[in-house]
PDB file of N, CA and C in Angstrom:
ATOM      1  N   UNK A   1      42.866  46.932 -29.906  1.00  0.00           N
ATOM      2  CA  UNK A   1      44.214  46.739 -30.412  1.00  0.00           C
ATOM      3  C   UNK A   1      45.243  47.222 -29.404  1.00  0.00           C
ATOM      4  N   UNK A   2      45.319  48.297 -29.074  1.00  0.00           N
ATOM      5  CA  UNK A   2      45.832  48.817 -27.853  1.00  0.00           C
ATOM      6  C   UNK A   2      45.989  48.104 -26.830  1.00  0.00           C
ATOM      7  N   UNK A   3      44.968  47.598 -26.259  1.00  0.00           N
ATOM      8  CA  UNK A   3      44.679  46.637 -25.025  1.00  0.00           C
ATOM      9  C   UNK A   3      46.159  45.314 -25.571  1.00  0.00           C
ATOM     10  N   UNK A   4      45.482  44.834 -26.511  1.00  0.00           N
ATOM     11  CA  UNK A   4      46.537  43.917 -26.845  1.00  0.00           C
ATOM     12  C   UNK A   4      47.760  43.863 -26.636  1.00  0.00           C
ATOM     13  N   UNK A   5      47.989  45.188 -27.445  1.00  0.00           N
ATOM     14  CA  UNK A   5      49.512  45.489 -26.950  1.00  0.00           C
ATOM     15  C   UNK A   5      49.958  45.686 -25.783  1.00  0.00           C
ATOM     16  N   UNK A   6      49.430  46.132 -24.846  1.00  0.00           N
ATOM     17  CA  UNK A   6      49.690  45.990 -23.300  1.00  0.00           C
ATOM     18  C   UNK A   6      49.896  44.897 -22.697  1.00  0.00           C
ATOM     19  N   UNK A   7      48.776  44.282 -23.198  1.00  0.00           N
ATOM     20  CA  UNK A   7      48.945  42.615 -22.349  1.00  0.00           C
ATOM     21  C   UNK A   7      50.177  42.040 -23.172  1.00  0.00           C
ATOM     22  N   UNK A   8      50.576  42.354 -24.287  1.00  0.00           N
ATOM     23  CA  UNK A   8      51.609  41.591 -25.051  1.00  0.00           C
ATOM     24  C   UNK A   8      52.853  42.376 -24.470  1.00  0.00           C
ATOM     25  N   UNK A   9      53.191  43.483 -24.184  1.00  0.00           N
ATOM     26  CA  UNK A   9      54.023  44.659 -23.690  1.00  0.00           C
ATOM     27  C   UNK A   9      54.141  43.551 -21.810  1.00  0.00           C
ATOM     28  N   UNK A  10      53.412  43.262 -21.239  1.00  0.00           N
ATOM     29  CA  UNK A  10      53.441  43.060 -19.801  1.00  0.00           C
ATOM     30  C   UNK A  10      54.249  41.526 -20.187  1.00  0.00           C
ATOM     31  N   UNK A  11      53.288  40.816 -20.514  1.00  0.00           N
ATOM     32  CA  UNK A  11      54.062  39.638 -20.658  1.00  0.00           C
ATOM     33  C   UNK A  11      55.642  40.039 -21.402  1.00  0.00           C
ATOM     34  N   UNK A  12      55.682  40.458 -21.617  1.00  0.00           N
ATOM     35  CA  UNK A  12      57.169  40.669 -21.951  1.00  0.00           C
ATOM     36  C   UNK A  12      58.091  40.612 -20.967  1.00  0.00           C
ATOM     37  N   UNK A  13      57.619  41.869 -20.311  1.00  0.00           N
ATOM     38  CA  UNK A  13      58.145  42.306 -19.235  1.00  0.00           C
ATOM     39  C   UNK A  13      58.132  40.928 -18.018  1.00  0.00           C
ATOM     40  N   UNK A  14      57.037  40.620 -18.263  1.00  0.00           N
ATOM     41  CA  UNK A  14      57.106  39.425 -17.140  1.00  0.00           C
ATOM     42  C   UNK A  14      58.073  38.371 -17.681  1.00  0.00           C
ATOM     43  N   UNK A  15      57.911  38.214 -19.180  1.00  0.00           N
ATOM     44  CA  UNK A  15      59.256  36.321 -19.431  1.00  0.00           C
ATOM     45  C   UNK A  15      60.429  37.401 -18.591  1.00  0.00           C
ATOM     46  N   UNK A  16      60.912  38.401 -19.435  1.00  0.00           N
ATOM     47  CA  UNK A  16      62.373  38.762 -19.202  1.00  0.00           C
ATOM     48  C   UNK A  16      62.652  39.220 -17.560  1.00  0.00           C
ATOM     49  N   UNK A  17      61.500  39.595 -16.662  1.00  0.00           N
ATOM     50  CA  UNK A  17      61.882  39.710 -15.699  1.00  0.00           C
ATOM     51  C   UNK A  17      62.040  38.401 -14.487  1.00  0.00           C
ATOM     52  N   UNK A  18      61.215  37.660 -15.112  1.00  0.00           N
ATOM     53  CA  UNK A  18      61.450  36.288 -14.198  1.00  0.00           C
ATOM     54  C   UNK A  18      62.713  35.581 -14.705  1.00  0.00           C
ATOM     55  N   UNK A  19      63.063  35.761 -16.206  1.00  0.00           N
ATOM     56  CA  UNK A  19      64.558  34.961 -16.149  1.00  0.00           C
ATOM     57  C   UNK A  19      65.701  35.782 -15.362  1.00  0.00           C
ATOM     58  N   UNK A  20      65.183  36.906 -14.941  1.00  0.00           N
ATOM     59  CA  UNK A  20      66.573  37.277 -14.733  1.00  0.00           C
ATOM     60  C   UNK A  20      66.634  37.284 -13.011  1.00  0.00           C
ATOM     61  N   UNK A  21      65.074  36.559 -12.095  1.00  0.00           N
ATOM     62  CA  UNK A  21      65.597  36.463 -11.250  1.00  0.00           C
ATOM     63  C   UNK A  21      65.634  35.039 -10.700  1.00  0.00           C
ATOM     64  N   UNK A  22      66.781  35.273 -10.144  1.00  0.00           N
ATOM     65  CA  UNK A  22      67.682  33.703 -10.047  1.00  0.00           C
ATOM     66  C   UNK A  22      67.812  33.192  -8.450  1.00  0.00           C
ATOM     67  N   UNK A  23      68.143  32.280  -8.106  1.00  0.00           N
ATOM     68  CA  UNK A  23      68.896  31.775  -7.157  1.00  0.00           C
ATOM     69  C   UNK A  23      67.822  31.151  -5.882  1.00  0.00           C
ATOM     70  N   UNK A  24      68.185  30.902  -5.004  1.00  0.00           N
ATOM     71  CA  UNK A  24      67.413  30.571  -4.030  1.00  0.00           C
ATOM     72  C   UNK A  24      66.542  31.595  -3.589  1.00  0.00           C
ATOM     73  N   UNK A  25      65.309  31.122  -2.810  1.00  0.00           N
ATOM     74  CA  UNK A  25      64.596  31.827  -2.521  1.00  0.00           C
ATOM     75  C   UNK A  25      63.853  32.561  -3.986  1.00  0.00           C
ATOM     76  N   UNK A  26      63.561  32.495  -5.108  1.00  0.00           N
ATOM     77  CA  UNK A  26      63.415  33.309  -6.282  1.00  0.00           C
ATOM     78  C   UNK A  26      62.028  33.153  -6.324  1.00  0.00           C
ATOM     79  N   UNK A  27      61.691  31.835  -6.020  1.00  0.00           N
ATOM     80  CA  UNK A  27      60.081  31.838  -5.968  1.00  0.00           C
ATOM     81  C   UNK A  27      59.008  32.612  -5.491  1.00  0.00           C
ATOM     82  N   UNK A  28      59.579  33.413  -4.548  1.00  0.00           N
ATOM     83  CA  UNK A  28      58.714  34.227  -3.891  1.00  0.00           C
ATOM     84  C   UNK A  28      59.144  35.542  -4.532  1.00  0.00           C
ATOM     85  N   UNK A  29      60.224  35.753  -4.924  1.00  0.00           N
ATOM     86  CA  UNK A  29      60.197  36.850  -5.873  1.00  0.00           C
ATOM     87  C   UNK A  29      59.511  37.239  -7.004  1.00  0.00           C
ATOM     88  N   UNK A  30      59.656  35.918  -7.421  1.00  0.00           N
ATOM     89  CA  UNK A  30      58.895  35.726  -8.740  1.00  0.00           C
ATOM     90  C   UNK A  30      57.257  35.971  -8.804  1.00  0.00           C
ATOM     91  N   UNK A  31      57.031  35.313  -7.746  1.00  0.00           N
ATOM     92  CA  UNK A  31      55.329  35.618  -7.540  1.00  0.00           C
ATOM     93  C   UNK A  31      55.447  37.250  -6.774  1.00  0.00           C
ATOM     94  N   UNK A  32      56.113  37.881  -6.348  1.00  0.00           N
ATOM     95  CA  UNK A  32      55.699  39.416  -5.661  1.00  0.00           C
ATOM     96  C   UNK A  32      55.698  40.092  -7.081  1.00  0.00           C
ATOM     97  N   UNK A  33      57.058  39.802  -8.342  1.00  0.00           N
ATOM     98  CA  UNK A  33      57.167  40.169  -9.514  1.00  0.00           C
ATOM     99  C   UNK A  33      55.899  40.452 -10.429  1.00  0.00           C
ATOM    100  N   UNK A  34      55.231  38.987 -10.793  1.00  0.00           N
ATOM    101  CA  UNK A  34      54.285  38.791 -11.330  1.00  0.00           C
ATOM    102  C   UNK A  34      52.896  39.492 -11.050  1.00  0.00           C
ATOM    103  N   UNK A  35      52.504  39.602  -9.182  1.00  0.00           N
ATOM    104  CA  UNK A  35      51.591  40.239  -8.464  1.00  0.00           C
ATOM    105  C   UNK A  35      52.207  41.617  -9.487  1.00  0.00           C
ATOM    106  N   UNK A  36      52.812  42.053  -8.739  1.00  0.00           N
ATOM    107  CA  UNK A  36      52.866  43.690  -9.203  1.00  0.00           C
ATOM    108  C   UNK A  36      52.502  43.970 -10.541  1.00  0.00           C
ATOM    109  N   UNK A  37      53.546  43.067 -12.050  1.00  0.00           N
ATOM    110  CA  UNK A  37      52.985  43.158 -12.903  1.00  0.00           C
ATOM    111  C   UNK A  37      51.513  43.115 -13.444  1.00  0.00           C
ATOM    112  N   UNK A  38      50.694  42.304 -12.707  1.00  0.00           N
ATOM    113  CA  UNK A  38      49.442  41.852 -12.948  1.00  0.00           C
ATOM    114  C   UNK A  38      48.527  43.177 -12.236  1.00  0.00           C
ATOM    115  N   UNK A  39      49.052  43.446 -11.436  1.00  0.00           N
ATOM    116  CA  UNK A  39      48.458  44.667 -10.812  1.00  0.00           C
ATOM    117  C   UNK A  39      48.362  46.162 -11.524  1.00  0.00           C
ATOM    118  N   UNK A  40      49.715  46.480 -11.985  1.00  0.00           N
ATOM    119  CA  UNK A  40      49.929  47.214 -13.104  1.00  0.00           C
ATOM    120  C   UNK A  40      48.793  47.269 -14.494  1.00  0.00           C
ATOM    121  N   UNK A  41      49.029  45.731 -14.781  1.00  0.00           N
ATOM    122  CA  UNK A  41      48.093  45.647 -15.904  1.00  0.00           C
ATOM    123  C   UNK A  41      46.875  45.984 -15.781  1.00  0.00           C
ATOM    124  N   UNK A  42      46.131  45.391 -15.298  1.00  0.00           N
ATOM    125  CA  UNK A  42      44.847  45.968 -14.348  1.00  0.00           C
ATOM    126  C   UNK A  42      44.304  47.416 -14.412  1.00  0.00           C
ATOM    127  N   UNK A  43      45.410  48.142 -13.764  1.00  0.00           N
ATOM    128  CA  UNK A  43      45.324  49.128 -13.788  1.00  0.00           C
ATOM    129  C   UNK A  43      45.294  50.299 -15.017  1.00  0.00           C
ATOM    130  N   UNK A  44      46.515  49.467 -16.116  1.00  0.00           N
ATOM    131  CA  UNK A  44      46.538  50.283 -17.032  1.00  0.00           C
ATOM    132  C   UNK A  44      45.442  49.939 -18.067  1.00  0.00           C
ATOM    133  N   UNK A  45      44.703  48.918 -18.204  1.00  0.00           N
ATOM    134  CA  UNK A  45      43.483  48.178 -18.650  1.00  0.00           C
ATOM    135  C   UNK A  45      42.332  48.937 -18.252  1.00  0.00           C
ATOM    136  N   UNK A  46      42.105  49.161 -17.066  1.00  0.00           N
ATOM    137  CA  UNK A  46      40.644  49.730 -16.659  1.00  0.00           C
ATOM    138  C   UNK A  46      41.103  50.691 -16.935  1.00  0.00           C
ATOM    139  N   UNK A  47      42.138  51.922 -17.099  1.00  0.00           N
ATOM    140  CA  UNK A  47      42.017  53.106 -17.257  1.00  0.00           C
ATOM    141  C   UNK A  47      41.543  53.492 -19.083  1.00  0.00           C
ATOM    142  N   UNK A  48      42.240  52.710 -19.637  1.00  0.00           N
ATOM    143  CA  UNK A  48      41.585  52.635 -20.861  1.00  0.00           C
ATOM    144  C   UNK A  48      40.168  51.942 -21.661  1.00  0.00           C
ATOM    145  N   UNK A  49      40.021  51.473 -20.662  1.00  0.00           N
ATOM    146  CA  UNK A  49      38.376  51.137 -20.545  1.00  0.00           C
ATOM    147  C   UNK A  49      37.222  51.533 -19.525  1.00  0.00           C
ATOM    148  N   UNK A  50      37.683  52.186 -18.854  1.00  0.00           N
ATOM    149  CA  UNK A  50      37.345  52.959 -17.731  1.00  0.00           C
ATOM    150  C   UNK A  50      36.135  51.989 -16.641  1.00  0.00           C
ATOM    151  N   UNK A  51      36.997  51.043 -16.458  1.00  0.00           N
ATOM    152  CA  UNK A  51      36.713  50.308 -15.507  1.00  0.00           C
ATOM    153  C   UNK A  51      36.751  50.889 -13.838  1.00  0.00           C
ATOM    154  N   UNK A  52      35.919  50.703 -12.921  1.00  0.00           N
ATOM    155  CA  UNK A  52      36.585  51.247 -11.936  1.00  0.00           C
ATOM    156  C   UNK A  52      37.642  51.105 -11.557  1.00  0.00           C
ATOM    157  N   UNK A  53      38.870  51.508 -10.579  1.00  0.00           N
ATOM    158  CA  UNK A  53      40.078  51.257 -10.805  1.00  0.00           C
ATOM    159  C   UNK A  53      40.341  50.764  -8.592  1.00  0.00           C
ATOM    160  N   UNK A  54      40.585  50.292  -8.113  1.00  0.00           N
ATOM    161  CA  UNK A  54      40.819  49.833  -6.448  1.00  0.00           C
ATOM    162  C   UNK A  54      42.385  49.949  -6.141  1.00  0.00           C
ATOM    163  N   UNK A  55      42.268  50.719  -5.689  1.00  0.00           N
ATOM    164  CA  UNK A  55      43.191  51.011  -5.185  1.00  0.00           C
ATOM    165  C   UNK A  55      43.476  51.116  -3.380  1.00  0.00           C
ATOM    166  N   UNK A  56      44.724  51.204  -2.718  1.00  0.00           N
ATOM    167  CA  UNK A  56      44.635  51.230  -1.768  1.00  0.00           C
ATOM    168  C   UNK A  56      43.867  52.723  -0.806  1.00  0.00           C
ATOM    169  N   UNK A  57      43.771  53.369  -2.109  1.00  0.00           N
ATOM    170  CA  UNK A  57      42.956  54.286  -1.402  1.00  0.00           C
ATOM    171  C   UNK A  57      41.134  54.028  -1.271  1.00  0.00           C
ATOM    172  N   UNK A  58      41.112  53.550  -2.270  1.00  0.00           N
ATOM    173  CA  UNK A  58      39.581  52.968  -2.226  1.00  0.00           C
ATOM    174  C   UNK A  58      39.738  52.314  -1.318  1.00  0.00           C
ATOM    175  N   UNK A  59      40.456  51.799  -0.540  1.00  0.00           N
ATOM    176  CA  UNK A  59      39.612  50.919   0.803  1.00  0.00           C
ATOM    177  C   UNK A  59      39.769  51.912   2.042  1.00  0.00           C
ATOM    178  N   UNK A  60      40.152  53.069   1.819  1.00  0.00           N
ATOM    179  CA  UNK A  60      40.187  54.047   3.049  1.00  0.00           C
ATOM    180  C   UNK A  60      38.572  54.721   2.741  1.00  0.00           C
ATOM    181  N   UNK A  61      38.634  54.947   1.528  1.00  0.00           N
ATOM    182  CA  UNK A  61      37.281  55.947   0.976  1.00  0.00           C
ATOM    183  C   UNK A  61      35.863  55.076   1.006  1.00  0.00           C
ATOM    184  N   UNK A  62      35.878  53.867   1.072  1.00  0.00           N
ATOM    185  CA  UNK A  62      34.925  52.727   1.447  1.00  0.00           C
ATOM    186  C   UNK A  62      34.425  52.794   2.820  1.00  0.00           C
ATOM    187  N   UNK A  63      35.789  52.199   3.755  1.00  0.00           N
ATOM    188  CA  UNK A  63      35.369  51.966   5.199  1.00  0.00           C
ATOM    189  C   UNK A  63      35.843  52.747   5.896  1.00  0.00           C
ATOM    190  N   UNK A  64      37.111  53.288   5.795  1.00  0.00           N
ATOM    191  CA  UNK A  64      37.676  53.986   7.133  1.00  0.00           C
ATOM    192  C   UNK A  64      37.151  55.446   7.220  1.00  0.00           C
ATOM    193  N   UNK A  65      36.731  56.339   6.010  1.00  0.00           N
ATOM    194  CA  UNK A  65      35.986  57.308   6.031  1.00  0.00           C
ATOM    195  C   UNK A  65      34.629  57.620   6.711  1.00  0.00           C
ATOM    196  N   UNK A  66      33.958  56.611   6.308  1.00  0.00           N
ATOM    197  CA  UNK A  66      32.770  56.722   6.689  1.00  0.00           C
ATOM    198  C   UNK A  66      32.301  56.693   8.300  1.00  0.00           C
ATOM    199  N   UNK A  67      33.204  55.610   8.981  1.00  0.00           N
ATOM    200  CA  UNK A  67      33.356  55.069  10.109  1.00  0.00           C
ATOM    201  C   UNK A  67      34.116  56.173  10.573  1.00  0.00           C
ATOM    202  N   UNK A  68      34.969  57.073  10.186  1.00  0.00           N
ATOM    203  CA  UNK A  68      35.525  58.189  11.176  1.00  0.00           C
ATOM    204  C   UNK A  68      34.466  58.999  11.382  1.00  0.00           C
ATOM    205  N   UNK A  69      33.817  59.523  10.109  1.00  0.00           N
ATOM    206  CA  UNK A  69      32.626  60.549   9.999  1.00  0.00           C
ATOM    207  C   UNK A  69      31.945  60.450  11.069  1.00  0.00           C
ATOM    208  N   UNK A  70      31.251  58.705  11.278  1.00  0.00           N
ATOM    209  CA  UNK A  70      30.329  58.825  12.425  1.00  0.00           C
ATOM    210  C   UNK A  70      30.765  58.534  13.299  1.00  0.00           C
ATOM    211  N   UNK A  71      32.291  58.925  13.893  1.00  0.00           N
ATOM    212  CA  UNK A  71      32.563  58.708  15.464  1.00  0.00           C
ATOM    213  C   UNK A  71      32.829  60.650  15.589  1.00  0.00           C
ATOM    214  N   UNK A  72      33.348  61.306  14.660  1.00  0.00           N
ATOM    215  CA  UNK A  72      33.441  62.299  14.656  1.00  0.00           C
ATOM    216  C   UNK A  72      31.807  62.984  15.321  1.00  0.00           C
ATOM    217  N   UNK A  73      30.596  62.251  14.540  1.00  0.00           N
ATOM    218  CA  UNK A  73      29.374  62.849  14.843  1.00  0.00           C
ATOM    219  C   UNK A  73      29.061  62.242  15.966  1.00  0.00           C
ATOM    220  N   UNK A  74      29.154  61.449  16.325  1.00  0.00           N
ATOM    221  CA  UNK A  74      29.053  60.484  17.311  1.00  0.00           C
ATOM    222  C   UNK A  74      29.529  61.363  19.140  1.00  0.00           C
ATOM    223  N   UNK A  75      30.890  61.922  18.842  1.00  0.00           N
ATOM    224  CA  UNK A  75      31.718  62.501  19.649  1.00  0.00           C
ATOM    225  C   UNK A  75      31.247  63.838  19.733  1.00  0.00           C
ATOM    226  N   UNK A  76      30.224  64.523  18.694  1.00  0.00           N
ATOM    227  CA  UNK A  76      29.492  65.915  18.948  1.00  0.00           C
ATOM    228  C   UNK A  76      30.352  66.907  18.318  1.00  0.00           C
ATOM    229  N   UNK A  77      30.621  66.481  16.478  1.00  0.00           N
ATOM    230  CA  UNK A  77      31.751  67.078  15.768  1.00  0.00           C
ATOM    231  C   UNK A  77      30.377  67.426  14.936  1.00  0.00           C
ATOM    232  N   UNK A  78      30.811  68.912  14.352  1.00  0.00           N
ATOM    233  CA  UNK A  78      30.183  69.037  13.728  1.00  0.00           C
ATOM    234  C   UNK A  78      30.488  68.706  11.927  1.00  0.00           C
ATOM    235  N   UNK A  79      29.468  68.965  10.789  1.00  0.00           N
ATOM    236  CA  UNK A  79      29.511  67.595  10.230  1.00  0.00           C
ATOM    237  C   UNK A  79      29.906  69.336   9.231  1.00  0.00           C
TER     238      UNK A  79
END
């Protein structure tokens, strides 16, 4: 039920925020708008279902961590 209301709460937010942006160029607003909203949702969705959640830090804690670790060991760092 909850869930519901979120997704019904976002779309909200999404009609009233796309009417209100206007004019040339809006299309690409509209879709950065929508991205974010949809991103949001996502987020506030898996936290209440405890989905994993990706974030821009998860892609540091994936690849760029690991790959420092072993240049660090690599370079004669201790671990």
């Amino acid at each position: 039920m909850t869930i519901a209301l979120l997704i019904l709460g976002y779309l909200a937010l999404l009609a009233g925020g796309s009417r209100r942006i206007r004019g040339s160029g809006s299309g690409l607003r509209r879709l950065l708008y929508a991205g974010l909203l949809g991103w949001s949702l996502y987020l506030a969705v898996s936290a209440k279902l405890g989905w994993p959640r990706m974030s821009l830090s998860s892609l540091y804690l994936i690849g760029f961590e690991p790959v420092g670790h072993a240049l660090f060991q690599w370079l004669g760092g201790e671990s």
